[in-house]
PDB file of N, CA and C in Angstrom:
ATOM      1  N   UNK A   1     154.169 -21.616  18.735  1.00  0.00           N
ATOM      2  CA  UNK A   1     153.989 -21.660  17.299  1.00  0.00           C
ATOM      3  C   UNK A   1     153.563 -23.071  16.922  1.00  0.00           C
ATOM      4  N   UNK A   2     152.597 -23.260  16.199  1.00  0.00           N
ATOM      5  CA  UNK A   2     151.727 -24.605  16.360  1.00  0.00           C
ATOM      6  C   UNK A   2     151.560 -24.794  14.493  1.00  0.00           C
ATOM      7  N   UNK A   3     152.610 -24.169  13.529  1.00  0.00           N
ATOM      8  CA  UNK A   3     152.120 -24.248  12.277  1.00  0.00           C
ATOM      9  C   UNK A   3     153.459 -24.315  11.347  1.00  0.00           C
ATOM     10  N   UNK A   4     154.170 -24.819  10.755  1.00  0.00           N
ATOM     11  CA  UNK A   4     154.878 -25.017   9.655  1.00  0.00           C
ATOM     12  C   UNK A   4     154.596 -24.841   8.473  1.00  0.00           C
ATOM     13  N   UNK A   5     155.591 -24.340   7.441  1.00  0.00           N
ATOM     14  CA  UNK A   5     155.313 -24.027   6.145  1.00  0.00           C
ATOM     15  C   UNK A   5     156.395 -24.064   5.340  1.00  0.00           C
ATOM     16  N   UNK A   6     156.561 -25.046   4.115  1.00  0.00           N
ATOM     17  CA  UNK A   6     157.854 -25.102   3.293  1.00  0.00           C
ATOM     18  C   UNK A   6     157.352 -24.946   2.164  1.00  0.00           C
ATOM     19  N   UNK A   7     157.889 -24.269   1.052  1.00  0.00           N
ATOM     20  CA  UNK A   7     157.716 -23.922  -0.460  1.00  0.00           C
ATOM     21  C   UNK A   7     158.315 -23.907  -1.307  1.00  0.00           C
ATOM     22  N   UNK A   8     159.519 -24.976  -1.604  1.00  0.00           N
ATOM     23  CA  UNK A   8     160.253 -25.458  -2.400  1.00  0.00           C
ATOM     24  C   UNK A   8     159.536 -24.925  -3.751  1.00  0.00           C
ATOM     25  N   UNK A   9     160.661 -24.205  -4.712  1.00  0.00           N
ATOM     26  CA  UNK A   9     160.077 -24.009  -5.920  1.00  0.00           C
ATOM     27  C   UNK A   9     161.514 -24.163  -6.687  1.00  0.00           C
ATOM     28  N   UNK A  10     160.970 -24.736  -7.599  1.00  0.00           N
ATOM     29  CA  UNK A  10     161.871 -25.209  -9.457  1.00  0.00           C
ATOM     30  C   UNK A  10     160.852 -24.462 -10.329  1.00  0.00           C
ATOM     31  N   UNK A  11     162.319 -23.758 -11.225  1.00  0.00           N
ATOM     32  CA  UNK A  11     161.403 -23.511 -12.287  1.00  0.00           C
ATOM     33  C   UNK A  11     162.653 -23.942 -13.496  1.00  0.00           C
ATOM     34  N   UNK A  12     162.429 -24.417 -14.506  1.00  0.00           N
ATOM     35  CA  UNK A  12     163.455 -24.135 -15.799  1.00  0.00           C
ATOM     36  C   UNK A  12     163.110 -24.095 -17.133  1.00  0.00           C
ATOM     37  N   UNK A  13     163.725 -22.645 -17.437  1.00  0.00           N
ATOM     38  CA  UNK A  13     163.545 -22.346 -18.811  1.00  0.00           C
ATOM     39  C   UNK A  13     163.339 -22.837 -20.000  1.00  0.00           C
ATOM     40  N   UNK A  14     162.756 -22.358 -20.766  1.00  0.00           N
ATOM     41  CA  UNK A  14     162.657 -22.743 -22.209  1.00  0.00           C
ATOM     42  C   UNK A  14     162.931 -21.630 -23.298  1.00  0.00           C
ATOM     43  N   UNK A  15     163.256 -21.948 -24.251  1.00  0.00           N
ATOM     44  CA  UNK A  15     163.271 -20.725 -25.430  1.00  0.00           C
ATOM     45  C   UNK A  15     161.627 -20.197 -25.497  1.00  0.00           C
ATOM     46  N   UNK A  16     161.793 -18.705 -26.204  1.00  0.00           N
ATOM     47  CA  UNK A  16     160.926 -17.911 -26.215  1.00  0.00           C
ATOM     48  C   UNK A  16     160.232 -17.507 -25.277  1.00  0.00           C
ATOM     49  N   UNK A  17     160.607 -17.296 -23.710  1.00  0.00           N
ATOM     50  CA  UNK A  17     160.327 -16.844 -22.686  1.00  0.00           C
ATOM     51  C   UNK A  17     158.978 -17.873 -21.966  1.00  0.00           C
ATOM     52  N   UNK A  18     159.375 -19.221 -22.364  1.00  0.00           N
ATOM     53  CA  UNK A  18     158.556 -20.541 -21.823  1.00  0.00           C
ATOM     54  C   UNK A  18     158.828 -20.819 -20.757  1.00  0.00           C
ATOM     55  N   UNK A  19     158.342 -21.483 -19.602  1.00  0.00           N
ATOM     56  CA  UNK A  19     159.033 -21.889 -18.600  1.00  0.00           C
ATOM     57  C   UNK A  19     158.307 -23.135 -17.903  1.00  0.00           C
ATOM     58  N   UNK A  20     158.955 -23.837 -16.890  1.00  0.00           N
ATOM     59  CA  UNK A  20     157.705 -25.056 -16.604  1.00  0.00           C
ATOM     60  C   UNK A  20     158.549 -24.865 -15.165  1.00  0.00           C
ATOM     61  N   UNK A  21     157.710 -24.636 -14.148  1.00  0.00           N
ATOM     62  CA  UNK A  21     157.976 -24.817 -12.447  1.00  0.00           C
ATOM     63  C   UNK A  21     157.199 -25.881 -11.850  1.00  0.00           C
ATOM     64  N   UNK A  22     157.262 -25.769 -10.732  1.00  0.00           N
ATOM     65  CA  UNK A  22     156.974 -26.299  -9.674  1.00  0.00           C
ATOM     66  C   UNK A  22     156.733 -25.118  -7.892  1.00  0.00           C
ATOM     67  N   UNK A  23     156.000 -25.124  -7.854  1.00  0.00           N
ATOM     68  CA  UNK A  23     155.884 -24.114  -6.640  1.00  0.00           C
ATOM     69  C   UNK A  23     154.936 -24.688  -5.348  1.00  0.00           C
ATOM     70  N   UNK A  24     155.194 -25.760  -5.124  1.00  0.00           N
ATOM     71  CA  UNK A  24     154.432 -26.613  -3.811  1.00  0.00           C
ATOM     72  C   UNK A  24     153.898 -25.594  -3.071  1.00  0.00           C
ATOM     73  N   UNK A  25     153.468 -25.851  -2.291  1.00  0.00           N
ATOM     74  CA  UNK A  25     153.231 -24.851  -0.733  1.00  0.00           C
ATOM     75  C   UNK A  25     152.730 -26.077   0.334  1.00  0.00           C
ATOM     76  N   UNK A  26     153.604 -27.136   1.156  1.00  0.00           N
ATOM     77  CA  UNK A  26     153.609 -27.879   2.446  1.00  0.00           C
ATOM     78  C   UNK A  26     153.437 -27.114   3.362  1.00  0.00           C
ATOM     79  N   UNK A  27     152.470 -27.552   4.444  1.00  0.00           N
ATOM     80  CA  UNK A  27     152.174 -27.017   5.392  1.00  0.00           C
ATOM     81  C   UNK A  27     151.784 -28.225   6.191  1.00  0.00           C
ATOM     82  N   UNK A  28     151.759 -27.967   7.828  1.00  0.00           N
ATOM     83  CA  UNK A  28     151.626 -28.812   8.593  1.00  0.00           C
ATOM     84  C   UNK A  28     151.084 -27.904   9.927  1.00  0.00           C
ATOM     85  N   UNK A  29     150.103 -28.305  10.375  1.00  0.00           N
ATOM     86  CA  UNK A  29     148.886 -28.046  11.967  1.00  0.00           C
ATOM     87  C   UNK A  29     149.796 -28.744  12.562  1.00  0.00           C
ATOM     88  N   UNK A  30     150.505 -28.507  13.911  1.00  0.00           N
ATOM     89  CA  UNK A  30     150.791 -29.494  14.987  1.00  0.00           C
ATOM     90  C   UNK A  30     150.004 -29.730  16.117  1.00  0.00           C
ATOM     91  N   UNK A  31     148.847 -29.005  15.954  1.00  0.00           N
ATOM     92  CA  UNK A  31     147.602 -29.067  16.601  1.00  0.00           C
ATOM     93  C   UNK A  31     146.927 -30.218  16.293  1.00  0.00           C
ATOM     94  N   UNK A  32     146.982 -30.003  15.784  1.00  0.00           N
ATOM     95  CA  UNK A  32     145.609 -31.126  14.941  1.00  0.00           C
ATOM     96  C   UNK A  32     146.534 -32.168  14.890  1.00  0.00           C
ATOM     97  N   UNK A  33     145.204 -33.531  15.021  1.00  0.00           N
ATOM     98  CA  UNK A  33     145.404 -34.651  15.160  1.00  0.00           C
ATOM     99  C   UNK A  33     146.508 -35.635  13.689  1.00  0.00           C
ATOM    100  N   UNK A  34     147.094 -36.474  14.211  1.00  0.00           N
ATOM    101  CA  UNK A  34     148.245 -36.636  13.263  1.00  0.00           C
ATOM    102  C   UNK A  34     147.679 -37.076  12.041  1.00  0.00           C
ATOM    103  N   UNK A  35     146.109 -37.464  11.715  1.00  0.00           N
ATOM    104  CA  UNK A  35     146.014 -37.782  10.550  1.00  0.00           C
ATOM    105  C   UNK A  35     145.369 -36.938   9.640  1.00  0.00           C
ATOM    106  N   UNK A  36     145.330 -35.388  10.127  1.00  0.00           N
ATOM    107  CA  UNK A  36     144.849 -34.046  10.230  1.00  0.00           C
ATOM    108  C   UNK A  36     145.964 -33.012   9.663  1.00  0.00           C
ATOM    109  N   UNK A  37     146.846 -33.156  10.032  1.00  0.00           N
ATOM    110  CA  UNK A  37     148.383 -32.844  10.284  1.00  0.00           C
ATOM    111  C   UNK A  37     149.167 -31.757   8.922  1.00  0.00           C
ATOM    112  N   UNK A  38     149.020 -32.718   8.105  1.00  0.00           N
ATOM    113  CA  UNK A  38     149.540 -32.195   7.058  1.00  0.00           C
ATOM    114  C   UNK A  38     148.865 -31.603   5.675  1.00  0.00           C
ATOM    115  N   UNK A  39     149.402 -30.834   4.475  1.00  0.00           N
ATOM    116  CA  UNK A  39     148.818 -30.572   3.425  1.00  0.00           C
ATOM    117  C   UNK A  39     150.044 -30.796   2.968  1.00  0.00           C
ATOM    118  N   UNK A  40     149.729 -31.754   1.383  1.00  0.00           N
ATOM    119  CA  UNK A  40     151.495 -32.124   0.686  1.00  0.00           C
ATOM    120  C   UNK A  40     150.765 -32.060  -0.673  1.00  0.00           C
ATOM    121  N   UNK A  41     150.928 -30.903  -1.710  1.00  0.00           N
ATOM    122  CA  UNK A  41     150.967 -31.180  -2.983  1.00  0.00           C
ATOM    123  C   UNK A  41     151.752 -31.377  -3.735  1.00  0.00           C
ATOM    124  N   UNK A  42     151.299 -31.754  -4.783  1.00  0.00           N
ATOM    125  CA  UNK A  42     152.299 -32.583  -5.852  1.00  0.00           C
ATOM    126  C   UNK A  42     151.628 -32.069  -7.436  1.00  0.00           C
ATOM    127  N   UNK A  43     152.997 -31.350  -8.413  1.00  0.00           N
ATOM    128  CA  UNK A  43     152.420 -30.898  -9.458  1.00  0.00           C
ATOM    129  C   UNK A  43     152.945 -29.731 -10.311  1.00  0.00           C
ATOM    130  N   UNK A  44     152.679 -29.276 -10.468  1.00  0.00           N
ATOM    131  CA  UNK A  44     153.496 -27.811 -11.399  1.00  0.00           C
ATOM    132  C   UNK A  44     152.577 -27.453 -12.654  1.00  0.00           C
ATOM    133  N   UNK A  45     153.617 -26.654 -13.846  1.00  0.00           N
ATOM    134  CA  UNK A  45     152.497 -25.804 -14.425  1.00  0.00           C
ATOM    135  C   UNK A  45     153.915 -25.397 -15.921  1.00  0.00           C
ATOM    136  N   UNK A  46     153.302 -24.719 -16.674  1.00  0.00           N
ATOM    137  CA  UNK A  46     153.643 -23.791 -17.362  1.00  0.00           C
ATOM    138  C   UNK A  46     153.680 -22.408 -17.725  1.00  0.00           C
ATOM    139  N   UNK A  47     154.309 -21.800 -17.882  1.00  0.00           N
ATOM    140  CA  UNK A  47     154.461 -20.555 -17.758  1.00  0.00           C
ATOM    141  C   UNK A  47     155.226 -19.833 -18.770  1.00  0.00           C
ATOM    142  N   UNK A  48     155.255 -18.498 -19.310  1.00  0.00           N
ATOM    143  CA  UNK A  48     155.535 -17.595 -20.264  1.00  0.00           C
ATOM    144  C   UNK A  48     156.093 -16.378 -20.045  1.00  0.00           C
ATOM    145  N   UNK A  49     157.051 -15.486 -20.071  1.00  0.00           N
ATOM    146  CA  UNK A  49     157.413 -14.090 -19.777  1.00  0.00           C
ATOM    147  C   UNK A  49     156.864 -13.541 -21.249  1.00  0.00           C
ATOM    148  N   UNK A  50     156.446 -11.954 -21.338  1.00  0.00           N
ATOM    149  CA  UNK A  50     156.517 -11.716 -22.837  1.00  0.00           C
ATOM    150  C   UNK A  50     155.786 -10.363 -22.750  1.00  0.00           C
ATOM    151  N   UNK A  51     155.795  -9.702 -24.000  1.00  0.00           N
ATOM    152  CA  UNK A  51     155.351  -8.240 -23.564  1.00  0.00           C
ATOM    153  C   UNK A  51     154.141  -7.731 -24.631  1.00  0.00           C
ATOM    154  N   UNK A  52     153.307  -7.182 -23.873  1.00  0.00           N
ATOM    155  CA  UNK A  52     152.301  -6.373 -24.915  1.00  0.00           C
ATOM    156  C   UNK A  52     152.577  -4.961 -24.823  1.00  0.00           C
ATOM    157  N   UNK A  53     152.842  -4.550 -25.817  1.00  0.00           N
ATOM    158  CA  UNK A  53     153.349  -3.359 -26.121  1.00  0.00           C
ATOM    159  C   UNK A  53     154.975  -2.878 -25.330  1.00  0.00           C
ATOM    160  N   UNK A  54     155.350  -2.321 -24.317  1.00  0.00           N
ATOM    161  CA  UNK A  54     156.139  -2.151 -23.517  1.00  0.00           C
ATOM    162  C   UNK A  54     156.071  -2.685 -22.509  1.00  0.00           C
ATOM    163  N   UNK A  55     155.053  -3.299 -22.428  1.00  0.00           N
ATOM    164  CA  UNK A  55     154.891  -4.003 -20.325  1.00  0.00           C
ATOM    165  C   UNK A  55     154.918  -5.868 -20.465  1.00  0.00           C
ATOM    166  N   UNK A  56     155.923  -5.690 -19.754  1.00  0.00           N
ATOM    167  CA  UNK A  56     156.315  -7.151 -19.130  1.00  0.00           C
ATOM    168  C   UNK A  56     155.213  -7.548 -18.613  1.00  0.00           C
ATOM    169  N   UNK A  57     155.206  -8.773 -18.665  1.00  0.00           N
ATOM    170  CA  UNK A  57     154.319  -9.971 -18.161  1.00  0.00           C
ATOM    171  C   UNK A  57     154.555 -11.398 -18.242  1.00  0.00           C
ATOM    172  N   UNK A  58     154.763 -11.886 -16.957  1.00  0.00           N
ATOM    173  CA  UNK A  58     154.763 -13.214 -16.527  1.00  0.00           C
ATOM    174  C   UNK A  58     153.233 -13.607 -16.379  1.00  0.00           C
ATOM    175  N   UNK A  59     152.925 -14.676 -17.425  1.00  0.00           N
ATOM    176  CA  UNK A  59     151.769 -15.768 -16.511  1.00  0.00           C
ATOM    177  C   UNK A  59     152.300 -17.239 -16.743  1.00  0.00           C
ATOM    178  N   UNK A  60     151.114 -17.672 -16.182  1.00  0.00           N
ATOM    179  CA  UNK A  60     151.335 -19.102 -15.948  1.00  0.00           C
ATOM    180  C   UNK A  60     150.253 -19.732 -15.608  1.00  0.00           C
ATOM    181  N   UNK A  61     150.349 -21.197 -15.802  1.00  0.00           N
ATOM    182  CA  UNK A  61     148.699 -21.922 -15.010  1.00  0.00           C
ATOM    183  C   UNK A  61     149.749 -23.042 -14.416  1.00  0.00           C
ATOM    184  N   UNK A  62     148.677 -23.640 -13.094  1.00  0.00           N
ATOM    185  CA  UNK A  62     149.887 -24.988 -12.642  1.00  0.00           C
ATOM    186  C   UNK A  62     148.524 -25.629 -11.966  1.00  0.00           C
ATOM    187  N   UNK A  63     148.996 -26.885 -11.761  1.00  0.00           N
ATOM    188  CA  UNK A  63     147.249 -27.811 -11.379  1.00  0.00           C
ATOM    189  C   UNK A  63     148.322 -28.398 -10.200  1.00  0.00           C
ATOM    190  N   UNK A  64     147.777 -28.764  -8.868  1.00  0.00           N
ATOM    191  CA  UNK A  64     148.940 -29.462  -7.820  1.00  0.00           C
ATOM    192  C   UNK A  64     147.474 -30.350  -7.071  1.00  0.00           C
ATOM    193  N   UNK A  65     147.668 -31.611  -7.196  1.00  0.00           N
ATOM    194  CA  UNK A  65     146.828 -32.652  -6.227  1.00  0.00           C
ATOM    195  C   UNK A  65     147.379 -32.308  -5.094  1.00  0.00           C
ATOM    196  N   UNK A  66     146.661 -32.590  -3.926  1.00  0.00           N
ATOM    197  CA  UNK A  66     146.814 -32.528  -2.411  1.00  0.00           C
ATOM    198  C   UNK A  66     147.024 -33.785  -2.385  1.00  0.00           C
ATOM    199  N   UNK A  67     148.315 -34.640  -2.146  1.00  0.00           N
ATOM    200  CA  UNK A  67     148.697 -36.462  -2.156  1.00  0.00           C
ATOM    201  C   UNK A  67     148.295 -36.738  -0.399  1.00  0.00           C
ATOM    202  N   UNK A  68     148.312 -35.477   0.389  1.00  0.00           N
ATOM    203  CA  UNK A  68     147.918 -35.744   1.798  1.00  0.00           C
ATOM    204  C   UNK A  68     146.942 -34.282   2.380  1.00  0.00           C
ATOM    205  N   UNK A  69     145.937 -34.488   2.947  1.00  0.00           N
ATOM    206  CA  UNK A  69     145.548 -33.366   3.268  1.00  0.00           C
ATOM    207  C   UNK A  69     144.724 -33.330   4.856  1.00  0.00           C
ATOM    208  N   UNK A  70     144.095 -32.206   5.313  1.00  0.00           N
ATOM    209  CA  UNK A  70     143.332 -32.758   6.345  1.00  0.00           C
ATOM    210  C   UNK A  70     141.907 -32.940   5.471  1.00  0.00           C
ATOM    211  N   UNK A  71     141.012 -33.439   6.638  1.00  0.00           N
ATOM    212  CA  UNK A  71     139.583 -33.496   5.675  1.00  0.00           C
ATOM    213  C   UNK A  71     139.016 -32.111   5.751  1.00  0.00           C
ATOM    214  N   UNK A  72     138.299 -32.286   4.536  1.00  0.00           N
ATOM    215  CA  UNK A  72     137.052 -30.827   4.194  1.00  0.00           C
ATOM    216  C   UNK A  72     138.172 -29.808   3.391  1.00  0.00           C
ATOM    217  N   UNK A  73     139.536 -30.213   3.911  1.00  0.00           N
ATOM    218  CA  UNK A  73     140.859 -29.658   2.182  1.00  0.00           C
ATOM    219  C   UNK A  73     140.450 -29.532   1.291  1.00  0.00           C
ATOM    220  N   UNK A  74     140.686 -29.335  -0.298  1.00  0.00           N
ATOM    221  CA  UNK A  74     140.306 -29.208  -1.221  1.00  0.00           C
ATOM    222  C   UNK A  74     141.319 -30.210  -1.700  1.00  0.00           C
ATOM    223  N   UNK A  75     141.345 -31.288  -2.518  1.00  0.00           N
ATOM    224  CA  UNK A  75     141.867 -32.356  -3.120  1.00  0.00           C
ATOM    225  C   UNK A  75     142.744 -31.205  -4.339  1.00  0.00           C
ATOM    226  N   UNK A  76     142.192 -30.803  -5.246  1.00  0.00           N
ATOM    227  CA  UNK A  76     143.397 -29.970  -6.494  1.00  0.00           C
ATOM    228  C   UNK A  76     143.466 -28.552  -6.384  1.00  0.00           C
ATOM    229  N   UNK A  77     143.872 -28.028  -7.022  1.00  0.00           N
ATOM    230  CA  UNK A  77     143.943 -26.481  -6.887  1.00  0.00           C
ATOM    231  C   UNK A  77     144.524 -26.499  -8.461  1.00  0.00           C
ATOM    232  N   UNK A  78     143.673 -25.628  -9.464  1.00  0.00           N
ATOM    233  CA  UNK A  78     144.431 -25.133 -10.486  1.00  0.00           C
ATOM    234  C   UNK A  78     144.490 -23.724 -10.077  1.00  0.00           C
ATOM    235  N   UNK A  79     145.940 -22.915 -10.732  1.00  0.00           N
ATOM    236  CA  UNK A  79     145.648 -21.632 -10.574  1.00  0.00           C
ATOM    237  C   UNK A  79     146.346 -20.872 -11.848  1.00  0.00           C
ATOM    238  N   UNK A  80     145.858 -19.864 -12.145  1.00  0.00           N
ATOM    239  CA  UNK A  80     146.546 -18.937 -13.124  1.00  0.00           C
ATOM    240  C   UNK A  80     146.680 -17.726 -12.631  1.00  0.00           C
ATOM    241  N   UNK A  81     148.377 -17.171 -13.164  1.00  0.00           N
ATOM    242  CA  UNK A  81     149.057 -15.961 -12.805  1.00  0.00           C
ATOM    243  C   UNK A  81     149.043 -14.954 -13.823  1.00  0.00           C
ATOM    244  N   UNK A  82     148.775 -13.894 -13.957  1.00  0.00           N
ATOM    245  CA  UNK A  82     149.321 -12.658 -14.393  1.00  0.00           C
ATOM    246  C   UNK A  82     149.780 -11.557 -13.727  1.00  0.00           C
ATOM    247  N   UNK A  83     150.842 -11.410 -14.309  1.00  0.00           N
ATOM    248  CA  UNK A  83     151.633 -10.529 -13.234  1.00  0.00           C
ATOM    249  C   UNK A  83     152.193  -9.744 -13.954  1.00  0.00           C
ATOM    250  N   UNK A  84     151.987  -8.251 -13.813  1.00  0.00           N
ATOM    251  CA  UNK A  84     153.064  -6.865 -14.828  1.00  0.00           C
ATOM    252  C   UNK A  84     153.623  -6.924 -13.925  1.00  0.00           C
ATOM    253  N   UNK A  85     155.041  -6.966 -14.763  1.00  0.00           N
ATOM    254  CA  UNK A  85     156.698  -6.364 -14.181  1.00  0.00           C
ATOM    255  C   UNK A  85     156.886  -5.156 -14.968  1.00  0.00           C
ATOM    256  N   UNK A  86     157.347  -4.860 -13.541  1.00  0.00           N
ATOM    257  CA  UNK A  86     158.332  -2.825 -13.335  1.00  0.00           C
ATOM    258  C   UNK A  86     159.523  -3.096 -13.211  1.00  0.00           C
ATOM    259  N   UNK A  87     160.495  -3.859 -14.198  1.00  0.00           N
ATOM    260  CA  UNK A  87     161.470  -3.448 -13.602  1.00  0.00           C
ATOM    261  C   UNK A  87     162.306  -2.617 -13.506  1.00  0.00           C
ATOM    262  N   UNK A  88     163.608  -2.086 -12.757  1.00  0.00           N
ATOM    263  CA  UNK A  88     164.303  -1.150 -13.142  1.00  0.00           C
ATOM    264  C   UNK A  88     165.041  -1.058 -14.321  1.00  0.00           C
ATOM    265  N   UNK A  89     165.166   0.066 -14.593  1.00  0.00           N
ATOM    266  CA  UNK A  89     166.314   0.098 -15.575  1.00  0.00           C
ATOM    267  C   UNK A  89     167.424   0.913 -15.729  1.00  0.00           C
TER     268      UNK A  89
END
């Protein structure tokens, strides 16, 4: 096994179903040469629970710099979530 992966995530609430996380994704090649090695972002986002009509929905946007990467990486990553929740009831 030649690949590592950690994903530490924070998130904490706000009123009106607001929220502000953090969801890294570290990874590390032990293949590749040590200055090759790693991917380490740094960053987080905001986020909302809330419903249109009856259906749940979480989104969110979060922007994370790459503070270490290998080359030809992509330096930022913004991304945005929408997600319908089923939950039980």
């Amino acid at each position: 096994m030649n690949q590592f992966l950690l994903e530490p995530f924070v998130n904490y609430n706000l009123d009106k179903g607001w929220f502000l996380l953090t969801d890294v994704v570290m990874t590390a090649n032990w293949d590749a040469d040590s200055n090759q090695r790693w991917t380490i972002p740094l960053g987080g986002g905001v986020g909302r629970l809330f419903k249109i009509g009856n259906q749940a929905i979480n989104s969110r946007l979060e922007y994370y710099y790459n503070v270490e990467r290998p080359d030809g990486a992509a330096k930022q990553l913004v991304t945005f979530t929408w997600q319908f929740l089923f939950p039980k009831k």
